[in-house]
N, C-alpha and C. Protein backbone atom coordinates (compact mmCIF):
# COMPACT_ATOMS: atom_id res chain seq x y z
N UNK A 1 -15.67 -19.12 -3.88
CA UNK A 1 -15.01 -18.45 -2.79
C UNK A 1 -15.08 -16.94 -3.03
N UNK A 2 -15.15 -16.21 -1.81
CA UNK A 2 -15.53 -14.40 -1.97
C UNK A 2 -14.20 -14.10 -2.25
N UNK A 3 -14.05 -13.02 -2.94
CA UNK A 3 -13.10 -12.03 -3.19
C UNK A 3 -12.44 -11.42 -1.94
N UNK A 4 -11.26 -11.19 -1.51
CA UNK A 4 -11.22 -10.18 -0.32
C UNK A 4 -10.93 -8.69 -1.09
N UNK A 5 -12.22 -8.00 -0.19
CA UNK A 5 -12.13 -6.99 -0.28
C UNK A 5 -11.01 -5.93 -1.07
N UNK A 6 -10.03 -6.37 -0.38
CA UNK A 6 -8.70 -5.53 -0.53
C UNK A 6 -7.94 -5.69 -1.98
N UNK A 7 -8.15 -7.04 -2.27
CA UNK A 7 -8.05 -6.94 -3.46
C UNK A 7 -8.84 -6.71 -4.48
N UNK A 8 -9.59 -5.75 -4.41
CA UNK A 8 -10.68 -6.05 -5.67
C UNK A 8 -10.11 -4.13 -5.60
N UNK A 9 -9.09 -3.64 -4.96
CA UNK A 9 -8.65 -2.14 -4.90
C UNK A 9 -7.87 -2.00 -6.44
N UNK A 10 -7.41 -1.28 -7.07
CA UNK A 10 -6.59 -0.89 -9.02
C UNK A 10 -5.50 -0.64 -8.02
N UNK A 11 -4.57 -1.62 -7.81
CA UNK A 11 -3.38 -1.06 -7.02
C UNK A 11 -2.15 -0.49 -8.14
N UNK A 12 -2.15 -0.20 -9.65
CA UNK A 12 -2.16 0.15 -10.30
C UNK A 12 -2.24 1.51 -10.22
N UNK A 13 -3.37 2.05 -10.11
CA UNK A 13 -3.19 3.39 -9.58
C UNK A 13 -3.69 4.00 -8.76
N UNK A 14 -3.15 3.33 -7.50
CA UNK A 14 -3.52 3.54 -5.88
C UNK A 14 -2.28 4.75 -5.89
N UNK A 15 -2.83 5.63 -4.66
CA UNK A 15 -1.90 6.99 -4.54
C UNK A 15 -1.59 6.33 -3.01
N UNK A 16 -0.72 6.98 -2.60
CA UNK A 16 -0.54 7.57 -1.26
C UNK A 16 -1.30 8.02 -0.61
N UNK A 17 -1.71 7.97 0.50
CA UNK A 17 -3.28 8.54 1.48
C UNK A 17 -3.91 8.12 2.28
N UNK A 18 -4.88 8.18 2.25
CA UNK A 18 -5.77 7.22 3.68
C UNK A 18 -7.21 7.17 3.31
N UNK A 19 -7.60 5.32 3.24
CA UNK A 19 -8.43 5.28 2.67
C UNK A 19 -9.34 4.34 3.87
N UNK A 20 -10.68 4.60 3.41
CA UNK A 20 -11.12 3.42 4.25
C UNK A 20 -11.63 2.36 3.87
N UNK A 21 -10.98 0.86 4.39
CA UNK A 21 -10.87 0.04 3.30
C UNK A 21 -12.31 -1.18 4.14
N UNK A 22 -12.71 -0.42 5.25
CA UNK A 22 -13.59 -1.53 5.37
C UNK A 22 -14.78 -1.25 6.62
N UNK A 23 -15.99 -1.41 6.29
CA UNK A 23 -16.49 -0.83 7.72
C UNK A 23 -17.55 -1.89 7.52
N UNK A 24 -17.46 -2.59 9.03
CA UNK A 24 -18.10 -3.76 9.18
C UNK A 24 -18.06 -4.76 10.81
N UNK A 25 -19.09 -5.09 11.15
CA UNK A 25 -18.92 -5.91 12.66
C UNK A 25 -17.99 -4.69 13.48
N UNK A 26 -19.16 -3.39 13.37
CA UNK A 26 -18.19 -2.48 14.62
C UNK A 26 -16.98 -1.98 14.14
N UNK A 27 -16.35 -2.09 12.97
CA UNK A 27 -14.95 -1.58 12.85
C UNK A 27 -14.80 -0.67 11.63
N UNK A 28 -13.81 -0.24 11.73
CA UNK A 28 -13.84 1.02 10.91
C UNK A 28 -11.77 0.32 9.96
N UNK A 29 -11.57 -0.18 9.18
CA UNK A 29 -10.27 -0.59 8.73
C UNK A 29 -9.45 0.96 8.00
N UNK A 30 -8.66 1.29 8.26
CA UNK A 30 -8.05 2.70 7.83
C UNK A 30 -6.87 1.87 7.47
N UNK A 31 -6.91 2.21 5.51
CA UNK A 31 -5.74 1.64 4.91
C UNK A 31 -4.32 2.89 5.20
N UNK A 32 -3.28 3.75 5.52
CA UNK A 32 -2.56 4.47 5.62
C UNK A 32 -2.02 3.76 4.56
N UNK A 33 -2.03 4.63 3.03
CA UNK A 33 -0.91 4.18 2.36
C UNK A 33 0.17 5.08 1.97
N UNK A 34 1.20 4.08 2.57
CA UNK A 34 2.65 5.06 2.16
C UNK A 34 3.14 5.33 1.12
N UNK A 35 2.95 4.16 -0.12
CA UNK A 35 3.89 4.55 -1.56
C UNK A 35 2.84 3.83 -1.85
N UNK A 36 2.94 4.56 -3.29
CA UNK A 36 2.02 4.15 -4.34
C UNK A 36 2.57 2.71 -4.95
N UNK A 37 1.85 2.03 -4.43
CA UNK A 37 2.32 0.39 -5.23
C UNK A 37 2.37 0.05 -6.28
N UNK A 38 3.60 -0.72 -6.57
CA UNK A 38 4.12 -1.48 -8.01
C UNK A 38 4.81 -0.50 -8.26
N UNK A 39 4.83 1.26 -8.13
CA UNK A 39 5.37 2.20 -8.95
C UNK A 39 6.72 2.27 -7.94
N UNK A 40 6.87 2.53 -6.79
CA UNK A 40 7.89 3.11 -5.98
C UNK A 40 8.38 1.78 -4.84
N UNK A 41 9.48 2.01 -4.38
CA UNK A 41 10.25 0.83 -4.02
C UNK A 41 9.13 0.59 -2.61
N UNK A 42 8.35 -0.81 -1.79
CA UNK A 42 7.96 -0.69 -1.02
C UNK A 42 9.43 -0.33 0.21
N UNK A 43 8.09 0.30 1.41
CA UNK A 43 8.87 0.67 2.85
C UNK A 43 9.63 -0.59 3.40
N UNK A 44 11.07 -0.53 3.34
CA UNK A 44 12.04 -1.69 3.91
C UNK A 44 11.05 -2.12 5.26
N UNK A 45 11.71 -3.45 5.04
CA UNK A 45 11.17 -3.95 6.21
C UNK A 45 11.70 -3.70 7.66
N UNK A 46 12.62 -2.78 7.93
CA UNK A 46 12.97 -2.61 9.24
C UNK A 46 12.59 -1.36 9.67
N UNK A 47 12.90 -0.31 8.80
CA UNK A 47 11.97 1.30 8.36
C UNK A 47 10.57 0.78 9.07
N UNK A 48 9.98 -0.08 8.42
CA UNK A 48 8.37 -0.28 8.62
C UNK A 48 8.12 -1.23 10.01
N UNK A 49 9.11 -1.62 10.78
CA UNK A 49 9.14 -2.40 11.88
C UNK A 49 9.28 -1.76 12.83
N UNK A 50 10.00 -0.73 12.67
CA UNK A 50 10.22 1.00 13.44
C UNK A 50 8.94 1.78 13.63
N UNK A 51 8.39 1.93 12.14
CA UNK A 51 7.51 2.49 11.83
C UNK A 51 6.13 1.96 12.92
N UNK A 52 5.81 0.94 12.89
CA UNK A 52 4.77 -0.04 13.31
C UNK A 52 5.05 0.72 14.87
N UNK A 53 6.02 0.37 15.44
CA UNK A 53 6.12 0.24 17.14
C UNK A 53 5.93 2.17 17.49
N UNK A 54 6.47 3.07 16.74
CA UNK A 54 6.45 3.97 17.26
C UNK A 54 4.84 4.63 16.77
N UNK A 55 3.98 4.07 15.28
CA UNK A 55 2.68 4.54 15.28
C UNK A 55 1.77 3.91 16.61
N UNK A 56 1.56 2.10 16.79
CA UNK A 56 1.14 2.08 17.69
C UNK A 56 1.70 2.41 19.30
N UNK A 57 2.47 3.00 19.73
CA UNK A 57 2.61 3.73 20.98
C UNK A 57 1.91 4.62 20.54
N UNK A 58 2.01 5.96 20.15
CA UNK A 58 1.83 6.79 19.58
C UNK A 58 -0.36 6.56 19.59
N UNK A 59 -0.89 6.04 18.76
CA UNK A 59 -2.37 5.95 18.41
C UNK A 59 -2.97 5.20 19.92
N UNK A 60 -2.29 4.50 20.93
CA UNK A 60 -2.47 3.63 22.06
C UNK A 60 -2.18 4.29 23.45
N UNK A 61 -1.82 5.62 22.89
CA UNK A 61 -1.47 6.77 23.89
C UNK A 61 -2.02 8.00 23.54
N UNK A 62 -3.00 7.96 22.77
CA UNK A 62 -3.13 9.79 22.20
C UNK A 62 -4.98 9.63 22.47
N UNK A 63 -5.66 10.94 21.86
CA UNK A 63 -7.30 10.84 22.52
C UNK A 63 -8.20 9.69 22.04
N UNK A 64 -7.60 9.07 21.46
CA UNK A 64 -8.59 7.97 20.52
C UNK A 64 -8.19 6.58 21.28
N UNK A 65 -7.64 6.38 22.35
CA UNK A 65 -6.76 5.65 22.14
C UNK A 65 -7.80 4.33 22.51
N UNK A 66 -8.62 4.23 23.18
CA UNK A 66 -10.03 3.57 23.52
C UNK A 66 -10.61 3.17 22.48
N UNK A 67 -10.51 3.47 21.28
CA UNK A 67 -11.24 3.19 20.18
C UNK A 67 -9.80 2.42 19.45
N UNK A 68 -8.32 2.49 19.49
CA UNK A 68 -7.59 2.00 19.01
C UNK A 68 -7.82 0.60 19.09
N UNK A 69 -8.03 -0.61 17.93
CA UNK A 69 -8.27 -2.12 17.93
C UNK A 69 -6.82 -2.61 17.32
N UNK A 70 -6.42 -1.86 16.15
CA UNK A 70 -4.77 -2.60 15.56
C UNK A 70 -4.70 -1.67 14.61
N UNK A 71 -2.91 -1.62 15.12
CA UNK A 71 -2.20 -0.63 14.00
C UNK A 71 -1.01 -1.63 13.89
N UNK A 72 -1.21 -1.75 12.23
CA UNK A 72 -0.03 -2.68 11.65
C UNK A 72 0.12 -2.71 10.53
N UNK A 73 1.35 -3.14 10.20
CA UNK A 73 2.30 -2.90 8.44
C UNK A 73 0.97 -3.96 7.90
N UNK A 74 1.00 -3.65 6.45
CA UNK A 74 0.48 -4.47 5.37
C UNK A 74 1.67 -5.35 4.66
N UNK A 75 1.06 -6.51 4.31
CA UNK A 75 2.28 -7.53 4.18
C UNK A 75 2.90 -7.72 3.07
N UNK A 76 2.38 -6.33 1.45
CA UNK A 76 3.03 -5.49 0.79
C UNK A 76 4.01 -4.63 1.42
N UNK A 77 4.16 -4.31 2.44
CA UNK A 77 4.98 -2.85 2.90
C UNK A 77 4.63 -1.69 2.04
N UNK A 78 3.40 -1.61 1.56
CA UNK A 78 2.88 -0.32 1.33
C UNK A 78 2.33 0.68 1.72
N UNK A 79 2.56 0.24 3.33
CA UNK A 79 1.19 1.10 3.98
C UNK A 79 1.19 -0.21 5.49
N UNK A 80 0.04 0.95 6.24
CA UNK A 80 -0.13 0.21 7.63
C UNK A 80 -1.94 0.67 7.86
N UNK A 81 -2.40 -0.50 8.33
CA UNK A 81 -3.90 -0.75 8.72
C UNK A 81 -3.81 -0.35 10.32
N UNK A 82 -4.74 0.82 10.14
CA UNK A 82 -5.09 0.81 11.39
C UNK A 82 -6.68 0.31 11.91
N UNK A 83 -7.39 -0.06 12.87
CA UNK A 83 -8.45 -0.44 13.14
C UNK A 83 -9.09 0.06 14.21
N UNK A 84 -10.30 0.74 14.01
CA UNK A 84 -10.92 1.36 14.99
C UNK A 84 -12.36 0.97 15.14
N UNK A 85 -12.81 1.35 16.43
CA UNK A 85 -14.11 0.61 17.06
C UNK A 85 -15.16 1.64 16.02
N UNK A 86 -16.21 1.22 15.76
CA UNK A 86 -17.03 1.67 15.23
C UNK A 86 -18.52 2.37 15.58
N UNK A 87 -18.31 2.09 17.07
CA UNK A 87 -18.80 2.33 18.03
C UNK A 87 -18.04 2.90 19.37
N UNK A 88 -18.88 3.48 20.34
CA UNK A 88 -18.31 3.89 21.74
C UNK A 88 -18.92 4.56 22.12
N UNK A 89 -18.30 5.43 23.33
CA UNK A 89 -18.89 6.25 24.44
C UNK A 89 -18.80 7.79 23.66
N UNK A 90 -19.40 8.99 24.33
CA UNK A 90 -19.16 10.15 24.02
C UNK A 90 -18.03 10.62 24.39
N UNK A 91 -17.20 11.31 23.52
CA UNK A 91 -16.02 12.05 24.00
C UNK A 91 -15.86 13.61 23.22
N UNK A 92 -16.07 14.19 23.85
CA UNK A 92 -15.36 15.32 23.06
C UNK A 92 -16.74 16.11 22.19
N UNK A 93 -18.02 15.93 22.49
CA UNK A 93 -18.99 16.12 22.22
C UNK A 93 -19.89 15.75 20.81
N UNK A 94 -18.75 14.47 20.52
CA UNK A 94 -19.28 13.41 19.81
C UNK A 94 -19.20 12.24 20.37
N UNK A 95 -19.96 11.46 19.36
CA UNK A 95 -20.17 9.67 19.61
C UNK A 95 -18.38 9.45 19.18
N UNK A 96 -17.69 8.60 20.07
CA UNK A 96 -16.41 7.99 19.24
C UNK A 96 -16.69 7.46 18.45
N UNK A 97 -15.70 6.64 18.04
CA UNK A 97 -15.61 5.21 17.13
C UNK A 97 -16.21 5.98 15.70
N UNK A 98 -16.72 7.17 15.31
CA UNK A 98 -17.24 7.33 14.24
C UNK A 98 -16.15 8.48 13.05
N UNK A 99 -14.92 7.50 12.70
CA UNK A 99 -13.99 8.32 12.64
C UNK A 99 -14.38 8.46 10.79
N UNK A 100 -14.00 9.29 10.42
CA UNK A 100 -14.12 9.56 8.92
C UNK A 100 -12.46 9.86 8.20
N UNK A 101 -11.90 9.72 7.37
CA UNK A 101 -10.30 9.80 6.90
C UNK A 101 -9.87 10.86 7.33
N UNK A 102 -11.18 11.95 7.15
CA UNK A 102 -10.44 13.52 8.16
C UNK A 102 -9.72 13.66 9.20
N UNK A 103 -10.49 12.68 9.87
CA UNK A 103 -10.34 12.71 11.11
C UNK A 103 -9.05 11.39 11.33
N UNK A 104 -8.55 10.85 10.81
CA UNK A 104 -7.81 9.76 10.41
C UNK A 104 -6.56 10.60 9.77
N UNK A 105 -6.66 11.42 8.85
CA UNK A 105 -5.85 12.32 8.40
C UNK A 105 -4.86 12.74 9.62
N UNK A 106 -5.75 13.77 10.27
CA UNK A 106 -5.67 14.69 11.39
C UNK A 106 -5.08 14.14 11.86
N UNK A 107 -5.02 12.78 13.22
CA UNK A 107 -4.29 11.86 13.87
C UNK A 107 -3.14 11.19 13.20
N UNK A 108 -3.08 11.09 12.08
CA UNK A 108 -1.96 10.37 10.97
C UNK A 108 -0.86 11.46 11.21
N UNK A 109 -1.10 12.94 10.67
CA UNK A 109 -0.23 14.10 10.60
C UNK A 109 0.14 14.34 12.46
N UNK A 110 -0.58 14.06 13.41
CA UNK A 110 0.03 14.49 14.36
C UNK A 110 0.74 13.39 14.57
N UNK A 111 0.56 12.14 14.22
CA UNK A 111 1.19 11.17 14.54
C UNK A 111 2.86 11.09 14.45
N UNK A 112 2.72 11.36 12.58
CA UNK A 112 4.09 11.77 12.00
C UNK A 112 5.02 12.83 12.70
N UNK A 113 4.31 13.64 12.73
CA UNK A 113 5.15 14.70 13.69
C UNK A 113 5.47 14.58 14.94
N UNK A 114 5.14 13.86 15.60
CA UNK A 114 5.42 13.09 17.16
C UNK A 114 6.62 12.28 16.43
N UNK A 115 6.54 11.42 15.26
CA UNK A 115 7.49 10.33 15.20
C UNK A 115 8.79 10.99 14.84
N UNK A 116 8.50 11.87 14.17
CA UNK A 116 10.04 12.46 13.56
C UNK A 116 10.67 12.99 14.87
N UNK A 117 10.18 13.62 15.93
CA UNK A 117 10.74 14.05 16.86
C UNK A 117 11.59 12.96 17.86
N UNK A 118 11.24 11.89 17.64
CA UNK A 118 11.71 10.68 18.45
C UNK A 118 13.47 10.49 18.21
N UNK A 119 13.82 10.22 19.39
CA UNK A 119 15.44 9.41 19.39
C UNK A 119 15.24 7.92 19.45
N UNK A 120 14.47 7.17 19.70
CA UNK A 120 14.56 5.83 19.93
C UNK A 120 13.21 5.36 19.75
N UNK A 121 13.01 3.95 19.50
CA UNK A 121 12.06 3.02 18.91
C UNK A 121 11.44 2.30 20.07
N UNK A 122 10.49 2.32 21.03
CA UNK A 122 9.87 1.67 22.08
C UNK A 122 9.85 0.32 22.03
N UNK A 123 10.37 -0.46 22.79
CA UNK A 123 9.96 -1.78 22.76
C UNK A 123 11.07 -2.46 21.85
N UNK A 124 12.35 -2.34 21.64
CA UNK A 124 13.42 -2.61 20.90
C UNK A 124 13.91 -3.60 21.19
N UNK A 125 13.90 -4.46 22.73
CA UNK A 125 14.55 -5.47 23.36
C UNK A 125 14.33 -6.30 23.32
N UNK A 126 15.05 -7.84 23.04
CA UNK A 126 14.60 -8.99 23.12
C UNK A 126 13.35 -9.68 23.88
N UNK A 127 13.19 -8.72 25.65
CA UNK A 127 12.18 -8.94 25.83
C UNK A 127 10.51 -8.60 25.67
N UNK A 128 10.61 -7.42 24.55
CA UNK A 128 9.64 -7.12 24.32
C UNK A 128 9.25 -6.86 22.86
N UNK A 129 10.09 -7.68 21.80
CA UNK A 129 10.05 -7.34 20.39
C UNK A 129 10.20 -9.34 19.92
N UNK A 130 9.50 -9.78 19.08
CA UNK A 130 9.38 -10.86 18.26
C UNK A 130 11.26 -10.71 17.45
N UNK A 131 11.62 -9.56 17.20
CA UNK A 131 12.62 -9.10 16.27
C UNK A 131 13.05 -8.37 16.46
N UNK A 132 13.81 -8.13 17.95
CA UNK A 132 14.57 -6.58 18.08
C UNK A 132 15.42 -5.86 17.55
N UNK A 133 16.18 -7.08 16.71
CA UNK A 133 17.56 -6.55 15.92
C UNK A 133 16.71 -5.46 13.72
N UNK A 134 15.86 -5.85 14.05
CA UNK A 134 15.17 -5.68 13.09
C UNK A 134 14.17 -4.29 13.00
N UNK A 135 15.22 -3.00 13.17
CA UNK A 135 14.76 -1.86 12.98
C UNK A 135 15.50 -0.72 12.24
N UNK A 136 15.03 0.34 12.15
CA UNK A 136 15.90 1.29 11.37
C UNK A 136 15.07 2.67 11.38
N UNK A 137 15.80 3.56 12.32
CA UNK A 137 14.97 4.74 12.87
C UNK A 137 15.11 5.43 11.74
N UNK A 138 16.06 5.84 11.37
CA UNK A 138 16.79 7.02 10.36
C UNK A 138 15.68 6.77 9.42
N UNK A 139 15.64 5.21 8.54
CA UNK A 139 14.77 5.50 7.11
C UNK A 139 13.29 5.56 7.57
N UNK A 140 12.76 4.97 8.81
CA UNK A 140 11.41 5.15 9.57
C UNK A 140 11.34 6.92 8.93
N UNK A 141 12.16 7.58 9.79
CA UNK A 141 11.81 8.88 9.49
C UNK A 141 11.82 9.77 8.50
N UNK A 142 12.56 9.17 7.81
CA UNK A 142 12.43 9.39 6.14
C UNK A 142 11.48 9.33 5.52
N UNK A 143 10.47 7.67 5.67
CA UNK A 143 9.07 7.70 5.17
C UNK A 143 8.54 8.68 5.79
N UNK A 144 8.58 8.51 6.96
CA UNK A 144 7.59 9.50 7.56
C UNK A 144 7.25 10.96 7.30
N UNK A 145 8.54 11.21 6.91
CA UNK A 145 8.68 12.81 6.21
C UNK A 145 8.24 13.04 5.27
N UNK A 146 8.33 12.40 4.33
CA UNK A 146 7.81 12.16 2.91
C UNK A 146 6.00 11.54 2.78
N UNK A 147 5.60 10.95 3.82
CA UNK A 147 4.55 10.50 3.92
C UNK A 147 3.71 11.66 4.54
N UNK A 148 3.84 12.37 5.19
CA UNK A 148 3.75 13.49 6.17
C UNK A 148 3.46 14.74 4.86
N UNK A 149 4.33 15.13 4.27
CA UNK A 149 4.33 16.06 3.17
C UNK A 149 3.11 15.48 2.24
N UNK A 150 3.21 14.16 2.20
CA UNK A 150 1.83 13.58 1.00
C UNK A 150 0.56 14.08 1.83
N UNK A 151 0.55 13.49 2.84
CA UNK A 151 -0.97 14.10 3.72
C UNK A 151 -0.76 15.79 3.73
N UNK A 152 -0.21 16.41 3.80
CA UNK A 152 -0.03 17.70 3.45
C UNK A 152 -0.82 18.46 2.37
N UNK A 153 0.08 17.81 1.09
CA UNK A 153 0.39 18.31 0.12
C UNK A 153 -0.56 18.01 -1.09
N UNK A 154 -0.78 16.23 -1.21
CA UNK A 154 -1.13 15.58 -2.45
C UNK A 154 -2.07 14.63 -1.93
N UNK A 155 -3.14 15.21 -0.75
CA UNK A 155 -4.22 13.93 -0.70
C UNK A 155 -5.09 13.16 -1.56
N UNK A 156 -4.74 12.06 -1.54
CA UNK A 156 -5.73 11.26 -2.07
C UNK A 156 -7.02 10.09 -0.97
N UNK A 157 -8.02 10.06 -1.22
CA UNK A 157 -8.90 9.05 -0.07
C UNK A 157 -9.70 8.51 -1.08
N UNK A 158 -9.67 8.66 -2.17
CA UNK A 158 -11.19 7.42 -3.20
C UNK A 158 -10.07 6.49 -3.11
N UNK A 159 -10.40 5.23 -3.39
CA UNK A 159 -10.24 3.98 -3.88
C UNK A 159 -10.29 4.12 -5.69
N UNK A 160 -10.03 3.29 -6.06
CA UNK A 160 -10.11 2.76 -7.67
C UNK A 160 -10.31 1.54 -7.71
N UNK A 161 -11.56 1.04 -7.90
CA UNK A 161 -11.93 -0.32 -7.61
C UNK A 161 -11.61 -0.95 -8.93
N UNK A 162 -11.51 -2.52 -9.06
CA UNK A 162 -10.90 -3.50 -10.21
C UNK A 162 -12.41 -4.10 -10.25
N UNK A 163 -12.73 -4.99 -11.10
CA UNK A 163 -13.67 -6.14 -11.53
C UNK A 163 -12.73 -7.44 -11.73
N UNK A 164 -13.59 -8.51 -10.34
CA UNK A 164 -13.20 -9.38 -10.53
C UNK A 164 -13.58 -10.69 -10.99
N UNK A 165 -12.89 -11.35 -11.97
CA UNK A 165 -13.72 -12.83 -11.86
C UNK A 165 -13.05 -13.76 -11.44
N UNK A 166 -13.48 -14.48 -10.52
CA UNK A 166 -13.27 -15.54 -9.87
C UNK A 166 -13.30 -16.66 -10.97
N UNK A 167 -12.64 -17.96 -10.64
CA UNK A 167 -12.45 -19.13 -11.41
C UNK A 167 -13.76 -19.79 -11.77
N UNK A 168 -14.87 -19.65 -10.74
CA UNK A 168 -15.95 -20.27 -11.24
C UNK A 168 -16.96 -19.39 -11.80
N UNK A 169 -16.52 -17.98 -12.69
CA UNK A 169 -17.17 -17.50 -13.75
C UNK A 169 -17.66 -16.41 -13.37
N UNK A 170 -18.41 -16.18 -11.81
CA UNK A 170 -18.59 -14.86 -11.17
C UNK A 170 -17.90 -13.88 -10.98
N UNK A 171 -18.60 -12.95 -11.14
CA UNK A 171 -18.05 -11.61 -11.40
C UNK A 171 -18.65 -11.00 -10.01
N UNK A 172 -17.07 -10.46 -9.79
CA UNK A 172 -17.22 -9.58 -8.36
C UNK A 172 -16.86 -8.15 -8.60
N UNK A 173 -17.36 -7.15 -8.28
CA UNK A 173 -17.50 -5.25 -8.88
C UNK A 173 -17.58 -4.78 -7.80
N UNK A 174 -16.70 -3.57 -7.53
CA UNK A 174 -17.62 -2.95 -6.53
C UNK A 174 -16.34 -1.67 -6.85
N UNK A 175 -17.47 -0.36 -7.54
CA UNK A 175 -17.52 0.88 -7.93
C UNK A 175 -17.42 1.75 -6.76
């Protein structure tokens, strides 16, 4: 059986940042990671349920938004995957879909700063939430502040890849 990808990452000493964790069948996978895993407490789950509804409004409403495929928590709470087309039309006097972390960066930081400005969480109501009672603006914006200052301040975008062996003796690498 193959390795997934994602785990074959040194989450050990994964930083905070934005990485790209997968480009393949048209898509472009943008890991957003919020806390450095195993080291710092993961993003509560209601913080990050907040978090989720106000990034995708936010990436499903802004210039990319045509190329937006899925923005969602990782099921660590370390971070949120966003997914973009890898392909598209011309906009802006490029090809879309051909986003690079810069440019992932760029949209991340305006993102944050749209979110901190917010009074309320879109889509909060029984009829339009799986879990409406299940949010929390205040610490949302807390990560966000602190996540916001990391893209700022302390970027990181390499990976630190692991070596893996699988049970039936193969060795899976990827440098």
């Amino acid at each position: 059986m193959e390795v997934i990808q994602s785990f074959t990452i040194d989450h050990t000493r994964l930083k905070p940042g934005i990485y790209v964790s997968r480009q393949d069948q048209g898509f472009t996978t943008f890991d957003l990671r919020i806390t450095e895993p195993n080291k710092e407490p993961a993003v509560a789950p209601a913080a990050m349920h907040s978090m989720e509804h106000l990034m995708a409004t936010w990436f499903r409403n802004s210039e990319v938004k045509d190329d937006v495929v899925y923005v969602g928590p990782m099921g660590c709470l370390t971070g949120m995957y966003i997914v973009m087309k890898s392909y598209g039309s011309a906009t802006e006097g490029r090809e879309s879909g051909n986003y690079t972390v810069e440019d992932m960066r760029r949209l991340t930081i305006e993102c944050l700063e749209w979110m901190l400005t917010q009074d309320k969480v879109p889509a909060t109501e029984p009829q339009s939430c799986g879990n409406y009672l299940l949010h929390d603006l205040p610490m949302c914006k807390w990560e966000c502040k602190r996540y916001l200052d990391r893209l700022q301040n302390d970027f990181h975008s390499e990976y630190t890849k692991l070596e893996i062996v699988l049970d039936d003796g193969m060795t899976f690498a990827d440098a």
